[in-house]
Protein backbone atom coordinates (compact mmCIF):
# COMPACT_ATOMS: atom_id res chain seq x y z
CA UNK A 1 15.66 7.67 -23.46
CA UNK A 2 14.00 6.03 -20.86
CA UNK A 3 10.44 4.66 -21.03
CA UNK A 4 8.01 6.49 -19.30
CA UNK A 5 6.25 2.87 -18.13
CA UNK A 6 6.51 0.41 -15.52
CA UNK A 7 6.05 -2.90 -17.01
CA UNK A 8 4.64 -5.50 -15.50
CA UNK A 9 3.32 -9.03 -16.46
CA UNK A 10 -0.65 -8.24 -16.54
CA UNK A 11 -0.20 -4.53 -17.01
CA UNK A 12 1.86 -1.47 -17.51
CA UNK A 13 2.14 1.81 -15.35
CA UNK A 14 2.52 5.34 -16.85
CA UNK A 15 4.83 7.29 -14.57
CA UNK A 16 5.81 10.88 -14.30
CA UNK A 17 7.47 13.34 -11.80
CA UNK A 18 4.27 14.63 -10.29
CA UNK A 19 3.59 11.78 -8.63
CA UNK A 20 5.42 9.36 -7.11
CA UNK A 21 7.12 6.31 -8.45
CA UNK A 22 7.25 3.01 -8.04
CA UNK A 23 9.17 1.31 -5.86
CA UNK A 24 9.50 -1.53 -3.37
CA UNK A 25 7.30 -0.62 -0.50
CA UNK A 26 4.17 -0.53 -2.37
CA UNK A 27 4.67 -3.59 -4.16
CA UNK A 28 5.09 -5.20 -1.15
CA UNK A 29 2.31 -4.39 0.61
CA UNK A 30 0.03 -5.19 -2.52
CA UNK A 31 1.41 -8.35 -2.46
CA UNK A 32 1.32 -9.20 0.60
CA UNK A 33 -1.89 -8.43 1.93
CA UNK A 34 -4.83 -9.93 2.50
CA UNK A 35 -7.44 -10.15 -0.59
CA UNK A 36 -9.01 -13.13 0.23
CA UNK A 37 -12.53 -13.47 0.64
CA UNK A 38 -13.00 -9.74 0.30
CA UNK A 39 -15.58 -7.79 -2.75
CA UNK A 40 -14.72 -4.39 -1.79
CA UNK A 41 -11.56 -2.60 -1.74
CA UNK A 42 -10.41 0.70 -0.47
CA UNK A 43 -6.45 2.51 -1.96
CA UNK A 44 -5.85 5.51 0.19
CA UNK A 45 -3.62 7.34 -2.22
CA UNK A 46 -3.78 5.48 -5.11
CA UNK A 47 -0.86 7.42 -6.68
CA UNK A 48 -0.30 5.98 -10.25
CA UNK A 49 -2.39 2.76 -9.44
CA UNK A 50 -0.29 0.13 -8.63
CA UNK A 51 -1.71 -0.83 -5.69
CA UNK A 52 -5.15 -1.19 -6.87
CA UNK A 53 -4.12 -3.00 -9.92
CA UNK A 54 -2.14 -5.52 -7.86
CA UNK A 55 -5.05 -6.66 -5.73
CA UNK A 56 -7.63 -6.22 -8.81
CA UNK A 57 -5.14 -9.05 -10.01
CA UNK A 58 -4.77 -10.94 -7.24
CA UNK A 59 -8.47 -11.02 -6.67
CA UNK A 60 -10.80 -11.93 -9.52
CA UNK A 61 -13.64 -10.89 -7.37
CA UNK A 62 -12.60 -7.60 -6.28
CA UNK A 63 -13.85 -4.39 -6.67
CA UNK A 64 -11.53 -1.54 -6.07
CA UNK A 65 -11.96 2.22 -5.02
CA UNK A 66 -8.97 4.28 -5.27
CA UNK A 67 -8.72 7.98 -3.69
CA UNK A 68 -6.31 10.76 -4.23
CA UNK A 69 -5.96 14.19 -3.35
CA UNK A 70 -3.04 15.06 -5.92
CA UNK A 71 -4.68 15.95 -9.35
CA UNK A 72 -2.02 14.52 -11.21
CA UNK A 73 -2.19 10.92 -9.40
CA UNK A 74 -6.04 11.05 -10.36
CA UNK A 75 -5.39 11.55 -13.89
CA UNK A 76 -2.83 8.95 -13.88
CA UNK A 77 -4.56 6.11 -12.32
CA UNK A 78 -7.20 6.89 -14.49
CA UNK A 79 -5.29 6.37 -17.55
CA UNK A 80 -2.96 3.55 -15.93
CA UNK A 81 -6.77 1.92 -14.91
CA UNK A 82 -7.99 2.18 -18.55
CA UNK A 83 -5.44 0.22 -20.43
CA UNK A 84 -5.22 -2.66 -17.79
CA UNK A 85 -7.46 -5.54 -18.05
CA UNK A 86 -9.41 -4.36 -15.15
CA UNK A 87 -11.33 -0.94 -15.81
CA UNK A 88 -14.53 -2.50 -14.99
CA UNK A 89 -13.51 -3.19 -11.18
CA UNK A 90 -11.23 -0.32 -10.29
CA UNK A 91 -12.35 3.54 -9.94
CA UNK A 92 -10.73 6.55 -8.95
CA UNK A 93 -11.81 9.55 -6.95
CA UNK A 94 -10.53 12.71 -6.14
CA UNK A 95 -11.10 12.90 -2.34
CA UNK A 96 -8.80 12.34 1.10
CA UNK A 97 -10.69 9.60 3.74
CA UNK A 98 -10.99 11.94 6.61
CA UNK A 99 -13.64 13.74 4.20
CA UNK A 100 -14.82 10.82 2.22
CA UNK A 101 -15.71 7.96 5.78
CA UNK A 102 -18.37 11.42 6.68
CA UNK A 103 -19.75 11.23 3.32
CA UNK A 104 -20.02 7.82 2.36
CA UNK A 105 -22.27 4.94 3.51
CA UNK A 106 -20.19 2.21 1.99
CA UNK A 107 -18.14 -0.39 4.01
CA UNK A 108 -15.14 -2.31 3.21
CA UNK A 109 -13.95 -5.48 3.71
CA UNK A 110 -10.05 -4.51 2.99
CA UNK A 111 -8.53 -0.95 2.96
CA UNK A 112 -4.87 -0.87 2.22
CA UNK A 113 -2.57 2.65 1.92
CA UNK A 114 1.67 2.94 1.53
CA UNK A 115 1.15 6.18 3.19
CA UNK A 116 3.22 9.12 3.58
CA UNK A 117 5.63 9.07 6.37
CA UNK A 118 8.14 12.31 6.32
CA UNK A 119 6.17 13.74 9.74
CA UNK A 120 9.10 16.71 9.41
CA UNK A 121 11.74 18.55 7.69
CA UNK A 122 12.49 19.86 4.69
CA UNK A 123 10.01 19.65 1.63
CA UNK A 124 10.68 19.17 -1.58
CA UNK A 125 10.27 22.35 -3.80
CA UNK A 126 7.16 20.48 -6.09
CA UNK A 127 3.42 20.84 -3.70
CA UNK A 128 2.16 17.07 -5.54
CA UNK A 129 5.14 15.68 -4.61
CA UNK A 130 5.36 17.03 -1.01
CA UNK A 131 1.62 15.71 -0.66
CA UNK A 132 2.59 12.13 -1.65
CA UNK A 133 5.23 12.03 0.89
CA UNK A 134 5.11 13.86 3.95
CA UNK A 135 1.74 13.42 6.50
CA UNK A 136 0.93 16.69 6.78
CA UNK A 137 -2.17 16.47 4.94
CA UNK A 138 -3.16 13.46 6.77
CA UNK A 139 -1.52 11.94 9.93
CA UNK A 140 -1.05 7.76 10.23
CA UNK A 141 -3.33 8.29 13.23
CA UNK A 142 -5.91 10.12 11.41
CA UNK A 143 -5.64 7.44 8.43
CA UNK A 144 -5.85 4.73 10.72
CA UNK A 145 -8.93 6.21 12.64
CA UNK A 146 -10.87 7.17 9.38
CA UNK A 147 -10.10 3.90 8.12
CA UNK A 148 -11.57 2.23 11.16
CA UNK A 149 -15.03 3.95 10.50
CA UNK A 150 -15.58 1.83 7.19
CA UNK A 151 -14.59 -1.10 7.63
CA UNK A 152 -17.01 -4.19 7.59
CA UNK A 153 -17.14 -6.24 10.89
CA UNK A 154 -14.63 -8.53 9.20
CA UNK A 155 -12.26 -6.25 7.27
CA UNK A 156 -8.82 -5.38 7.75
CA UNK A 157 -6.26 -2.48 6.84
CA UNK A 158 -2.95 -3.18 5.93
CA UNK A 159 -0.33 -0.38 5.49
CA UNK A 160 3.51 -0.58 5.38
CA UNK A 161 5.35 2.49 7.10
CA UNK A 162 8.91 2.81 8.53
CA UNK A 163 10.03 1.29 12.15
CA UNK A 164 9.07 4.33 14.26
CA UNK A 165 6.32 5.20 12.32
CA UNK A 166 4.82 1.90 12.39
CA UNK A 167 5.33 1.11 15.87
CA UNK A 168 3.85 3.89 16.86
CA UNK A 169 0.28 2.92 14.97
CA UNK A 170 0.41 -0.52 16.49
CA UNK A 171 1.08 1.15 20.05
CA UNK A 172 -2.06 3.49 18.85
CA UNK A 173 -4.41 1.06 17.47
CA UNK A 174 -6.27 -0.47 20.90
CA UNK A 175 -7.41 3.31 21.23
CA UNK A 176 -9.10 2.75 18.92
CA UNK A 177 -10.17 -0.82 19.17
CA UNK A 178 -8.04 -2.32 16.50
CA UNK A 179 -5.25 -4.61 16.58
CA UNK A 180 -2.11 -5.35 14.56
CA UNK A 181 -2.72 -9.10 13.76
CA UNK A 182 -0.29 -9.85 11.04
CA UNK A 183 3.22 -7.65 11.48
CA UNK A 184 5.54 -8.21 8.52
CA UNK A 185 9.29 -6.99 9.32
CA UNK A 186 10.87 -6.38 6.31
CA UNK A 187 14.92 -5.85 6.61
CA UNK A 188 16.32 -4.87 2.55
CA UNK A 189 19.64 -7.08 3.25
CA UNK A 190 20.29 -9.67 6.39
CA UNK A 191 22.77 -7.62 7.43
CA UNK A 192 20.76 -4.42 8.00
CA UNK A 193 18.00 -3.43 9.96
CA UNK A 194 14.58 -3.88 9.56
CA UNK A 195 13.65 -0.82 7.77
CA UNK A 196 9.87 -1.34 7.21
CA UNK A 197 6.81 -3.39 8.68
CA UNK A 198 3.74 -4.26 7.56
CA UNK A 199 0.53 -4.32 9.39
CA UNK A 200 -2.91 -5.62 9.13
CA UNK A 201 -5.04 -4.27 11.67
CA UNK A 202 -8.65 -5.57 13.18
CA UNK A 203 -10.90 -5.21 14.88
CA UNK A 204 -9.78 -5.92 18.48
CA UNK A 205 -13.36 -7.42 19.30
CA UNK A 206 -12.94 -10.52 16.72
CA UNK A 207 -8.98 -11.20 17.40
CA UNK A 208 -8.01 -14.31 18.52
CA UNK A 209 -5.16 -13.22 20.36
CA UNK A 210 -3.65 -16.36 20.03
CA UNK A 211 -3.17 -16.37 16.30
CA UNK A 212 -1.33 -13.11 15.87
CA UNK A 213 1.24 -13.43 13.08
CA UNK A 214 4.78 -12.12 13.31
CA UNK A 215 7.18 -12.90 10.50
CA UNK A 216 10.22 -11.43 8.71
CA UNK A 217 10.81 -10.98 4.60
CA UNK A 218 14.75 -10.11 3.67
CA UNK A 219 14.25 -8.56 -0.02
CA UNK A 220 17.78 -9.28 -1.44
CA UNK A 221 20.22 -11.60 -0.71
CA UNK A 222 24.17 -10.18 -0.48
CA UNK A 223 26.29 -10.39 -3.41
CA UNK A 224 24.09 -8.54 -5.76
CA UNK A 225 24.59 -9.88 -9.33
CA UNK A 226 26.58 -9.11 -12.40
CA UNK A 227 25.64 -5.32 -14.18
CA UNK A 228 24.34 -4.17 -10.92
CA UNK A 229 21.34 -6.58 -11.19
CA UNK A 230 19.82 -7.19 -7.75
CA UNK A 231 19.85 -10.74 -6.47
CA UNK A 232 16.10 -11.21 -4.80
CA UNK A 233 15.91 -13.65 -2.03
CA UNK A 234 14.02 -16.55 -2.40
CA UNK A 235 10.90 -14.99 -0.29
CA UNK A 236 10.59 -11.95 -2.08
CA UNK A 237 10.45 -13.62 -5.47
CA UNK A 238 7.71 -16.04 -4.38
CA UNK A 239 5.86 -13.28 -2.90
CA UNK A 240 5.85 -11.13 -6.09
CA UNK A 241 6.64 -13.18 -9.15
CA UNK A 242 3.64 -13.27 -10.42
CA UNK A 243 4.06 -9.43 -11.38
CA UNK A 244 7.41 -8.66 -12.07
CA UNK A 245 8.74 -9.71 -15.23
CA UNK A 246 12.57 -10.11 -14.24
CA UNK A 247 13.43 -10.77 -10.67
């Protein structure tokens, strides 16, 4: 049977089919975002927690404020919070940001989502799991906009979304004054397309237009490995191997 956890170096994740799983994208984006020289954290759908616990990780100094709208995810995190070595700098909260940025007088230096991004279509048959994956709830816009109410002078969001999706926001964001400043294509094999980018937006005030970062991360190499074992590329590992156990 298989085990109901995720395990990873520091900590473990509890996963179940009300919420939805791990996989690359959020991983990713945890890893790759930017933690430095930040004290206060904001997950926008913490889901089972990985997020959070990535950057709790990553920064020693970090505080962390997951929220969720899916009653299962809350319980989840909670539990998945509890047994890591972090509980003290990680909380959850059952609330979406569009309510929570009118209610709240806090401002942080880093909020960071892997957001729905099924805008249409058929949804699945289960309402928790429909809510972590389609935007009806909560549009990219409206994420991006609430976000951009509490955030410090300095801080920065960083989401990961498909092509469309994605390019879209960044088209967005000067409405807004914000900016993309770091874009991070991400193609799964050289061969195919890019399938999803990450972004770190600012405040379009404080950019130095000059230093806007574009780069490109290919997650596996081709060939694959023996037993259907995945053959990282060299970027990917360096980016996350100090959470995965096998890569």
């Amino acid at each position: 049977m298989k085990s109901p956890f995720f395990n990873f170096k520091q900590f473990s994740i509890l996963q179940d089919d009300e919420v939805f799983k791990i996989g690359t994208d959020g991983v990713l984006l945890a890893c790759w975002a930017d933690v430095s020289n930040a004290s206060k954290a904001l997950d926008v759908g913490i889901g089972t927690g990985l997020i959070s616990l990535i950057i709790a990780q990553r920064n020693p100094e970090l505080h962390v404020l997951g929220l969720d709208i899916n009653p299962n995810a809350i319980q989840l995190a909670k539990k998945n919070v509890a047994s890591s070595p972090w509980p003290d700098r990680v909380e959850v909260k059952w609330a979406d940001v569009a309510s929570f940025r009118h209610f709240t007088e806090e401002k942080f230096d880093l909020i960071i989502s892997n957001p729905p991004f099924f805008n249409a279509g058929t949804q699945a048959a289960n309402e928790n799991r429909n809510l972590a994956r389609h935007t009806a709830a909560l549009s990219h816009r409206d994420l991006l906009r609430s976000s951009s109410k509490i955030i410090n002078e300095n801080g920065r969001i960083c989401l990961i979304l498909p092509v469309l999706e994605a390019q879209d926001l960044m088209d967005y964001a000067p409405e807004i004054e914000l900016l993309a400043t770091k874009v991070l294509n991400v193609r799964p094999k050289p061969e195919k397309e890019i399938e999803r980018i990450c972004m770190q937006f600012e405040w379009n005030s404080r950019t130095n237009k000059d230093r806007i970062s574009k780069t490109e991360l290919i997650i596996e190499e081709p060939g694959g490995l023996p037993h259907g074992q995945r053959c990282y590329s060299n970027d990917y590992v360096e980016l996350c191997k100090d959470f995965y156990t096998i890569m």
